[in-house]
PDB file of N, CA and C in Angstrom:
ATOM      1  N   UNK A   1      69.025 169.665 248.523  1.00  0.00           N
ATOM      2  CA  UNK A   1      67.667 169.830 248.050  1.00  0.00           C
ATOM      3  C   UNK A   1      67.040 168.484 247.689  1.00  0.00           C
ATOM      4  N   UNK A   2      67.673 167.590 246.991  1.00  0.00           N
ATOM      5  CA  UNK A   2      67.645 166.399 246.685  1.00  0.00           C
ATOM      6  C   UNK A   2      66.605 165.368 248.336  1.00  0.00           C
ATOM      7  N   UNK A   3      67.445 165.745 249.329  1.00  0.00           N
ATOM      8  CA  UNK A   3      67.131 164.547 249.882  1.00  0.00           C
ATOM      9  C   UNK A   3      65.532 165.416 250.659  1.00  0.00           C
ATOM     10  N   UNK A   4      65.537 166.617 251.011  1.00  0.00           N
ATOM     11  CA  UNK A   4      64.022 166.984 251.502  1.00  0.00           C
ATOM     12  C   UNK A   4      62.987 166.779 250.361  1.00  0.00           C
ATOM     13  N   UNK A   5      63.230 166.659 248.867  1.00  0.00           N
ATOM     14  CA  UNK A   5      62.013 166.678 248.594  1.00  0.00           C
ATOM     15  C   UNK A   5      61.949 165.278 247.734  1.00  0.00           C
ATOM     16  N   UNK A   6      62.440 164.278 248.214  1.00  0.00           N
ATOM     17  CA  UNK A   6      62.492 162.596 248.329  1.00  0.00           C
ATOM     18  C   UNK A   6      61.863 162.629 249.709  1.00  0.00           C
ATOM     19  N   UNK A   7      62.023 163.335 250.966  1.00  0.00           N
ATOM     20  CA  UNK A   7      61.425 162.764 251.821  1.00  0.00           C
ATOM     21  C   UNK A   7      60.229 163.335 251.834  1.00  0.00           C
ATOM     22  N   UNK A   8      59.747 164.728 250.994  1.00  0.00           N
ATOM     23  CA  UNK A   8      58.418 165.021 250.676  1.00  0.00           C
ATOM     24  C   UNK A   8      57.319 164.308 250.081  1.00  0.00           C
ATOM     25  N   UNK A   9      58.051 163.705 249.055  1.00  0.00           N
ATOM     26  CA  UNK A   9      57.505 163.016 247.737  1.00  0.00           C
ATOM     27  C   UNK A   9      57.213 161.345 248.964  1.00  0.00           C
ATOM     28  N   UNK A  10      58.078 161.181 249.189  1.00  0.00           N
ATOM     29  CA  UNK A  10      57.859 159.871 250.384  1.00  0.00           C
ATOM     30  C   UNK A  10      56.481 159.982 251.346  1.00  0.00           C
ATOM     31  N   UNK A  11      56.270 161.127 251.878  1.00  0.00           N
ATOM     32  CA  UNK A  11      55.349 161.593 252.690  1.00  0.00           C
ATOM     33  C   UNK A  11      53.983 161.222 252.433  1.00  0.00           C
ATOM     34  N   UNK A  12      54.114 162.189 250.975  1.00  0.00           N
ATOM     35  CA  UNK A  12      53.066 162.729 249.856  1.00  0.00           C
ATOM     36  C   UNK A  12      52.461 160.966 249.512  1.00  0.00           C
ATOM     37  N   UNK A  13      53.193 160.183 249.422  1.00  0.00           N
ATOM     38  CA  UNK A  13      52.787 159.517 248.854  1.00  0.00           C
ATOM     39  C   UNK A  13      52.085 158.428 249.740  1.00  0.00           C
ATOM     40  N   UNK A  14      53.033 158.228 250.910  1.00  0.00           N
ATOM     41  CA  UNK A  14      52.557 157.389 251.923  1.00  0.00           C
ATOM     42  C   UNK A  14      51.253 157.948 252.836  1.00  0.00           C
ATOM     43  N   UNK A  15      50.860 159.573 252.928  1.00  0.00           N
ATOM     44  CA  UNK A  15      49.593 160.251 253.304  1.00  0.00           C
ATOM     45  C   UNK A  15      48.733 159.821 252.492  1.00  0.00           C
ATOM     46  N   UNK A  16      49.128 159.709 251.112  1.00  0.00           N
ATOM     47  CA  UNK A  16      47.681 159.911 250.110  1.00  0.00           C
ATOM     48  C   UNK A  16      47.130 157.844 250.411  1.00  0.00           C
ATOM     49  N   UNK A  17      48.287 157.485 250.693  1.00  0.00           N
ATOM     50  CA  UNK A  17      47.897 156.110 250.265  1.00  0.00           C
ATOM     51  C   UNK A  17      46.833 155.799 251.817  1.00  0.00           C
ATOM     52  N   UNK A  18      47.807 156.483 252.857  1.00  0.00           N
ATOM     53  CA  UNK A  18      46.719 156.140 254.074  1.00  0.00           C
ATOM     54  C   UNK A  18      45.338 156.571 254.296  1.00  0.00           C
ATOM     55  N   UNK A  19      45.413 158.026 253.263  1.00  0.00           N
ATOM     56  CA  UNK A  19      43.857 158.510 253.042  1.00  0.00           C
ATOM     57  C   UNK A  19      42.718 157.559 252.407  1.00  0.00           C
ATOM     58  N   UNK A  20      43.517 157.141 251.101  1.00  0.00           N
ATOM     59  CA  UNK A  20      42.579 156.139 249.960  1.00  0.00           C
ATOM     60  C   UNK A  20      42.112 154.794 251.148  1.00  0.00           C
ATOM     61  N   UNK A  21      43.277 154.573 251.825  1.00  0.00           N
ATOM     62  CA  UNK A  21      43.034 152.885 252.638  1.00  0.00           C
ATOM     63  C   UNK A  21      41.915 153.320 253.962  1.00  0.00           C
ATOM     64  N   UNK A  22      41.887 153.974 254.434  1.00  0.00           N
ATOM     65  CA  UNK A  22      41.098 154.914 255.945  1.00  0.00           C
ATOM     66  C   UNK A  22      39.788 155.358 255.681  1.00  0.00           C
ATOM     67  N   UNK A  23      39.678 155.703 253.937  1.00  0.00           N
ATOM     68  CA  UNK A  23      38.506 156.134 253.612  1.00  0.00           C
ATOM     69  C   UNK A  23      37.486 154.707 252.646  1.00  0.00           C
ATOM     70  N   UNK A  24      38.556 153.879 251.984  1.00  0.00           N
ATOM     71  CA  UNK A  24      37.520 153.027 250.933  1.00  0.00           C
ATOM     72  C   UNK A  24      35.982 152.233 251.516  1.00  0.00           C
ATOM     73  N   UNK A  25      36.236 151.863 252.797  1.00  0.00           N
ATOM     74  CA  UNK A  25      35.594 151.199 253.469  1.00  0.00           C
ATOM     75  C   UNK A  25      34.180 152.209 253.703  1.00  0.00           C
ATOM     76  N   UNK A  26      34.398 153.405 254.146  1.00  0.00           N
ATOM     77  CA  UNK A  26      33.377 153.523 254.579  1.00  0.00           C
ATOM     78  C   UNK A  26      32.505 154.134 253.333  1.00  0.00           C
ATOM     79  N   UNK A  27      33.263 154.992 252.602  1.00  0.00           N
ATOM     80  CA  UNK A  27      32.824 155.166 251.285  1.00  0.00           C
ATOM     81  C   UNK A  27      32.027 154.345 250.775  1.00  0.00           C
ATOM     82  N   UNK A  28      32.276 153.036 250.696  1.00  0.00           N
ATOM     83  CA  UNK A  28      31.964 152.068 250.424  1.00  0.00           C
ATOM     84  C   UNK A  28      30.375 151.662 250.459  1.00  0.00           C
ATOM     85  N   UNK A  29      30.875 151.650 251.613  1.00  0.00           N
ATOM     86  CA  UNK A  29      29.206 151.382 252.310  1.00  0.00           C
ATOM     87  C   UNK A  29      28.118 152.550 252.448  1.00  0.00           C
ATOM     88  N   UNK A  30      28.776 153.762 252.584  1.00  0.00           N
ATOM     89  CA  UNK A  30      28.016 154.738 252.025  1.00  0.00           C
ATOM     90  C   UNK A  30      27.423 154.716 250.957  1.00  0.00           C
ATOM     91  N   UNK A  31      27.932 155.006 249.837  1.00  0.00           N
ATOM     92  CA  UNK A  31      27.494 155.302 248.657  1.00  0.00           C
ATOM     93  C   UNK A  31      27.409 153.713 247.809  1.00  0.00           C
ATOM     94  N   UNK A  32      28.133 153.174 248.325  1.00  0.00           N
ATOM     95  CA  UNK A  32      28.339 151.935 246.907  1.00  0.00           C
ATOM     96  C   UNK A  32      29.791 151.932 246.456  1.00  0.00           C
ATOM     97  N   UNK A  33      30.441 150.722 245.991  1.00  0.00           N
ATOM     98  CA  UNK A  33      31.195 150.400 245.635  1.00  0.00           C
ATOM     99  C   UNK A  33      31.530 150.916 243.886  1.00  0.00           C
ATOM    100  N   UNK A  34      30.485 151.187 243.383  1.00  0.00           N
ATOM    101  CA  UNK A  34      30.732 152.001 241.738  1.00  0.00           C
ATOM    102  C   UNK A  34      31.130 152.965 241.927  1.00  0.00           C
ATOM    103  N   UNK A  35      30.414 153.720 242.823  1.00  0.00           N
ATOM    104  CA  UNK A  35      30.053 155.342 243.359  1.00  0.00           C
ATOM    105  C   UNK A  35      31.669 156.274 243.728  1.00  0.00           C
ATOM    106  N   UNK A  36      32.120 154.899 244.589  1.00  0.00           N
ATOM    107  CA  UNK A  36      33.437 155.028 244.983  1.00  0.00           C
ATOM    108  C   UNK A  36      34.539 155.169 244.338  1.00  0.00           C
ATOM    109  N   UNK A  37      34.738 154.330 243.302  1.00  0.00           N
ATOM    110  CA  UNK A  37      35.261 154.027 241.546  1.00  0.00           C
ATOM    111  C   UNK A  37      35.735 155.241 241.609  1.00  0.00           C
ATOM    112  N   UNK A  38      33.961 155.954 240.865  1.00  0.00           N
ATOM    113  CA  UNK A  38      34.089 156.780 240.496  1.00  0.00           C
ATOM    114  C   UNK A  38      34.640 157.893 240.937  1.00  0.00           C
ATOM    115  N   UNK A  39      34.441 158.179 242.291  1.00  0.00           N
ATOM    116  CA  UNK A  39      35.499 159.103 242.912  1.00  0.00           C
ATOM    117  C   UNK A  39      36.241 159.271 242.921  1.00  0.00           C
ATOM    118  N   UNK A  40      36.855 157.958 243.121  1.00  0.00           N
ATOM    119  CA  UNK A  40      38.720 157.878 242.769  1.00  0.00           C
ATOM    120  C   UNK A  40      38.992 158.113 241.813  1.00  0.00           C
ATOM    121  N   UNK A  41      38.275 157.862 240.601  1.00  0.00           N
ATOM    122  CA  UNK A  41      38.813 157.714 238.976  1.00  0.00           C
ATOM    123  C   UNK A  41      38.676 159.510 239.042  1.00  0.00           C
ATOM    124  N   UNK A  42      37.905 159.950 239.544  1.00  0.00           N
ATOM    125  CA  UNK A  42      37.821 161.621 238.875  1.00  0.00           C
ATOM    126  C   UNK A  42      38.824 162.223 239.782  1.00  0.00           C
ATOM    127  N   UNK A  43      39.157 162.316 241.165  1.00  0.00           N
ATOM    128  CA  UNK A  43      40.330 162.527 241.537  1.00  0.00           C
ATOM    129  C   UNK A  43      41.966 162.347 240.989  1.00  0.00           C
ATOM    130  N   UNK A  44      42.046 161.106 240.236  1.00  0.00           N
ATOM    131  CA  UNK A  44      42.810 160.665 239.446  1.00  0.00           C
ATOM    132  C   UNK A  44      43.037 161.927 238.203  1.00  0.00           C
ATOM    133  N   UNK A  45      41.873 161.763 237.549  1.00  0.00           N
ATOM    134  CA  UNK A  45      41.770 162.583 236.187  1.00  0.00           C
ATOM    135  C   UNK A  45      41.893 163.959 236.484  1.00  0.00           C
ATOM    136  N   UNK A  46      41.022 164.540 237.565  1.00  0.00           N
ATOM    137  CA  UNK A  46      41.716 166.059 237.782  1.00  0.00           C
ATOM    138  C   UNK A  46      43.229 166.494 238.497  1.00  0.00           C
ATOM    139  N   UNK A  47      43.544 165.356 238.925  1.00  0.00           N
ATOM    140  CA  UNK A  47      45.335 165.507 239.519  1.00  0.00           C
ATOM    141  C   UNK A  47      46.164 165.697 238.068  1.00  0.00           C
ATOM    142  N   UNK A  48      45.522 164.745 237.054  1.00  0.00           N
ATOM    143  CA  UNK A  48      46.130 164.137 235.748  1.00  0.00           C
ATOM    144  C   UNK A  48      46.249 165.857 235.061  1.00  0.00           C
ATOM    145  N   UNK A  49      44.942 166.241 234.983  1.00  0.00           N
ATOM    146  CA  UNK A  49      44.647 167.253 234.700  1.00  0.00           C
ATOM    147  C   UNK A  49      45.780 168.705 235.019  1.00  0.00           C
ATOM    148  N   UNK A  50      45.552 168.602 236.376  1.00  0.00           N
ATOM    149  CA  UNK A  50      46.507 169.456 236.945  1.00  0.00           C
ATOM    150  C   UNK A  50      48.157 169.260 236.624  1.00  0.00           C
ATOM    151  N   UNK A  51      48.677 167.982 236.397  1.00  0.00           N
ATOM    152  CA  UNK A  51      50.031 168.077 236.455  1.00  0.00           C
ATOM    153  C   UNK A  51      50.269 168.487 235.177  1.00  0.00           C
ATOM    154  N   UNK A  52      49.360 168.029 234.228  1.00  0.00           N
ATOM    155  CA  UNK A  52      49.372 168.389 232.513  1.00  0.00           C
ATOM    156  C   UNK A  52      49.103 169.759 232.435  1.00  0.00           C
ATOM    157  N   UNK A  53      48.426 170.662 232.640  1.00  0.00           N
ATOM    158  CA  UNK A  53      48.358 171.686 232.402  1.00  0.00           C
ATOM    159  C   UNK A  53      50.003 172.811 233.413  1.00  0.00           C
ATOM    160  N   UNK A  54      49.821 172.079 234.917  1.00  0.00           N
ATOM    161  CA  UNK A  54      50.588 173.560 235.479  1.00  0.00           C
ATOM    162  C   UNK A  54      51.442 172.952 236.800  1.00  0.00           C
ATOM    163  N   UNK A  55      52.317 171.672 235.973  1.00  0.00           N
ATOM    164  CA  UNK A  55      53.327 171.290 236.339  1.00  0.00           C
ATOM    165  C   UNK A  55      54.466 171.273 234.777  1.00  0.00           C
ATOM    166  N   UNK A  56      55.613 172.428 235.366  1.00  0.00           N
ATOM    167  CA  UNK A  56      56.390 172.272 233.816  1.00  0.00           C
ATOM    168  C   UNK A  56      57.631 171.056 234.079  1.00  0.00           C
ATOM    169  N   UNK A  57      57.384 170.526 232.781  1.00  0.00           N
ATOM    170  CA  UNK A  57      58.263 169.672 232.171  1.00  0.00           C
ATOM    171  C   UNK A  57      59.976 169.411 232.737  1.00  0.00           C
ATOM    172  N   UNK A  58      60.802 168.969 233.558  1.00  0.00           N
ATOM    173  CA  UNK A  58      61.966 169.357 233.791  1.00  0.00           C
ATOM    174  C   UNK A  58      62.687 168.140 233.327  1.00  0.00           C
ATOM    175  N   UNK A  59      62.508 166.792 232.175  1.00  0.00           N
ATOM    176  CA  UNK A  59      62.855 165.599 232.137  1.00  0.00           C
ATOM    177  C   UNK A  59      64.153 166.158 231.485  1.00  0.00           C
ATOM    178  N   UNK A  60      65.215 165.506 231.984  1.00  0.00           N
ATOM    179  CA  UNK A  60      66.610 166.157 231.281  1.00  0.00           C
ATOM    180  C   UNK A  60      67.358 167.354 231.919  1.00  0.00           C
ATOM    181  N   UNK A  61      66.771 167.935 232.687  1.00  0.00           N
ATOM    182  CA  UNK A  61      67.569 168.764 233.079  1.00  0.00           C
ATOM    183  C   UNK A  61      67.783 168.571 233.980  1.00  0.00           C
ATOM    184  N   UNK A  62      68.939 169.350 233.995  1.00  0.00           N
ATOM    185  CA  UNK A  62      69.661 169.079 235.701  1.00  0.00           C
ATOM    186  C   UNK A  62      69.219 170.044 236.943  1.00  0.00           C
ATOM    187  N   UNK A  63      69.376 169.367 238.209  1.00  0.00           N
ATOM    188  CA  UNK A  63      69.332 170.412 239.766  1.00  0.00           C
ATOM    189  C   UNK A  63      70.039 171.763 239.015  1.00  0.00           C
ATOM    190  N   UNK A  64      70.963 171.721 238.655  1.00  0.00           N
ATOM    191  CA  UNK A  64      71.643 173.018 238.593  1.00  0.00           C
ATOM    192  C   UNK A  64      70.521 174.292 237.618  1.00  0.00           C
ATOM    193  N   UNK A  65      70.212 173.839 236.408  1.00  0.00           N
ATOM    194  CA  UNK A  65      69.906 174.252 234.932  1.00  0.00           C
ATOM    195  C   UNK A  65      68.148 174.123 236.182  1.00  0.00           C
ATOM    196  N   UNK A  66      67.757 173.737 236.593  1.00  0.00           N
ATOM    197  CA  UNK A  66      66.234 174.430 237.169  1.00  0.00           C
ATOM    198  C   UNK A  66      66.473 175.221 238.272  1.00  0.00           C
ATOM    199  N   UNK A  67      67.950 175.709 238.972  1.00  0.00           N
ATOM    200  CA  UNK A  67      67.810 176.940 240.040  1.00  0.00           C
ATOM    201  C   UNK A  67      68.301 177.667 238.970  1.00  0.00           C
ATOM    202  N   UNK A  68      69.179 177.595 238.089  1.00  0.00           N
ATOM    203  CA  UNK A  68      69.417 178.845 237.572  1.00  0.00           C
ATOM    204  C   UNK A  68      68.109 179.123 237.189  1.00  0.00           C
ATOM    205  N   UNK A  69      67.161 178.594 236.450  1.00  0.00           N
ATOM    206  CA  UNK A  69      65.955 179.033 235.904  1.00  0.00           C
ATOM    207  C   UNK A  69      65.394 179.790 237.275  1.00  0.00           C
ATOM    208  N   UNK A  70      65.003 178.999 238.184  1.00  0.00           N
ATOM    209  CA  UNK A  70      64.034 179.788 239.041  1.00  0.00           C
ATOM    210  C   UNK A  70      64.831 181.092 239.280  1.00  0.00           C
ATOM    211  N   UNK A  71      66.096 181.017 239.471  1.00  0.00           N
ATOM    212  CA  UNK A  71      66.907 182.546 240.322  1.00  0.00           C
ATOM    213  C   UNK A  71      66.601 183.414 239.133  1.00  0.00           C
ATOM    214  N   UNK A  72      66.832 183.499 237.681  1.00  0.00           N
ATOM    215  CA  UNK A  72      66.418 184.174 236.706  1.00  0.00           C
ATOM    216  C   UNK A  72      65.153 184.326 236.498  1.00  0.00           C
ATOM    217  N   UNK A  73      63.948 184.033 237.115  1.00  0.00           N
ATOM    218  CA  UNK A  73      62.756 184.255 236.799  1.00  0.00           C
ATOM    219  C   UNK A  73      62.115 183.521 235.452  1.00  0.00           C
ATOM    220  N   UNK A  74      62.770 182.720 234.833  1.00  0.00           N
ATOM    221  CA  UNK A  74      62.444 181.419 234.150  1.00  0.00           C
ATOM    222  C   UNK A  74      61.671 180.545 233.684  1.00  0.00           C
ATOM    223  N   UNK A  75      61.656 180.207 235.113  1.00  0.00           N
ATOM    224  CA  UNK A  75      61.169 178.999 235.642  1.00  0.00           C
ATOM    225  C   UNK A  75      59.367 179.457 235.514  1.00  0.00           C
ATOM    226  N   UNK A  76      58.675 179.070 234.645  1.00  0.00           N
ATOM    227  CA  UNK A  76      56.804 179.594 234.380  1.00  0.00           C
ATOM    228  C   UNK A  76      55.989 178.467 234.217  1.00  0.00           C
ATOM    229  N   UNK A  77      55.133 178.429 235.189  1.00  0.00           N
ATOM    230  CA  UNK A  77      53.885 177.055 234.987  1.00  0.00           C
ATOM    231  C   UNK A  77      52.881 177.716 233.856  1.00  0.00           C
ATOM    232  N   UNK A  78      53.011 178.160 233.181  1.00  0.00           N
ATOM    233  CA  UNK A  78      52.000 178.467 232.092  1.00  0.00           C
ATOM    234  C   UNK A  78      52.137 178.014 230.920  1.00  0.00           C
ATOM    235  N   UNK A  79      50.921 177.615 230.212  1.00  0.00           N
ATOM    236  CA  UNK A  79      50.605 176.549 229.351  1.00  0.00           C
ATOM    237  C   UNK A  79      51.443 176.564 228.520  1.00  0.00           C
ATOM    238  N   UNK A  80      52.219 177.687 227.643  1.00  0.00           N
ATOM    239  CA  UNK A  80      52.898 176.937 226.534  1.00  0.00           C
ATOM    240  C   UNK A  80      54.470 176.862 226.945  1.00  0.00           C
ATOM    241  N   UNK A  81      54.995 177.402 228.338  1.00  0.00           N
ATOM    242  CA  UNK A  81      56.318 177.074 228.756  1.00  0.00           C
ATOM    243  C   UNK A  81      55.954 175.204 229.094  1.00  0.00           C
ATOM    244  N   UNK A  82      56.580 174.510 228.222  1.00  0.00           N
ATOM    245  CA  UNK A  82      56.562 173.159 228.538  1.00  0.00           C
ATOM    246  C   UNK A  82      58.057 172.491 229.184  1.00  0.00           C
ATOM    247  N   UNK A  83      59.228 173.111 228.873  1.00  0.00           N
ATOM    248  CA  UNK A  83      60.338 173.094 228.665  1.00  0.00           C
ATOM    249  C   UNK A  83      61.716 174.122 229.382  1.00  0.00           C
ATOM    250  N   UNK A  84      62.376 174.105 230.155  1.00  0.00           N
ATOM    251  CA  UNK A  84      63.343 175.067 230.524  1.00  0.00           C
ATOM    252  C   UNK A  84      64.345 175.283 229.597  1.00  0.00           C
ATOM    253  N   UNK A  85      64.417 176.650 229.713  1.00  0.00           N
ATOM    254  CA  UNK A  85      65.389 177.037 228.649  1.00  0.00           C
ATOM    255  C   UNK A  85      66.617 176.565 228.780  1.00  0.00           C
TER     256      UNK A  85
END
């Protein structure tokens, strides 16, 4: 499990970066160079947004201790599960 979602997270990251680099330019000149900022900065803040609210917490636990959670039904993105049991 380990190595597909390292090569996801690899993907994820190298797509988003070719999107930001493919798009700044013309953005750019479209709208303005503030304009653009700002786009990015609020994309930023609603990702920020999103992982804070309904991505849960797994720092410390192990591969093992988050399938048992998911196979037990556990495993909950809702606001006050911050933590696996």
């Amino acid at each position: 499990m380990r190595g597909p979602a390292t090569a996801l997270h690899a993907a994820t990251l190298w797509g988003s970066n070719l999107v930001v680099t493919g798009t700044a330019l013309s953005v750019v000149n479209a709208v303005g160079l503030g304009v653009t900022m700002w786009i990015y900065a609020s994309i930023n803040f609603l990702s920020f947004i999103f992982v804070f609210f309904f991505v849960p917490e797994t720092a410390g636990a192990s591969l093992e201790d988050i399938e048992n959670a998911l196979r037990s039904k556990k495993f909950s993105k809702e606001f006050n599960i911050k933590k696996i049991p």
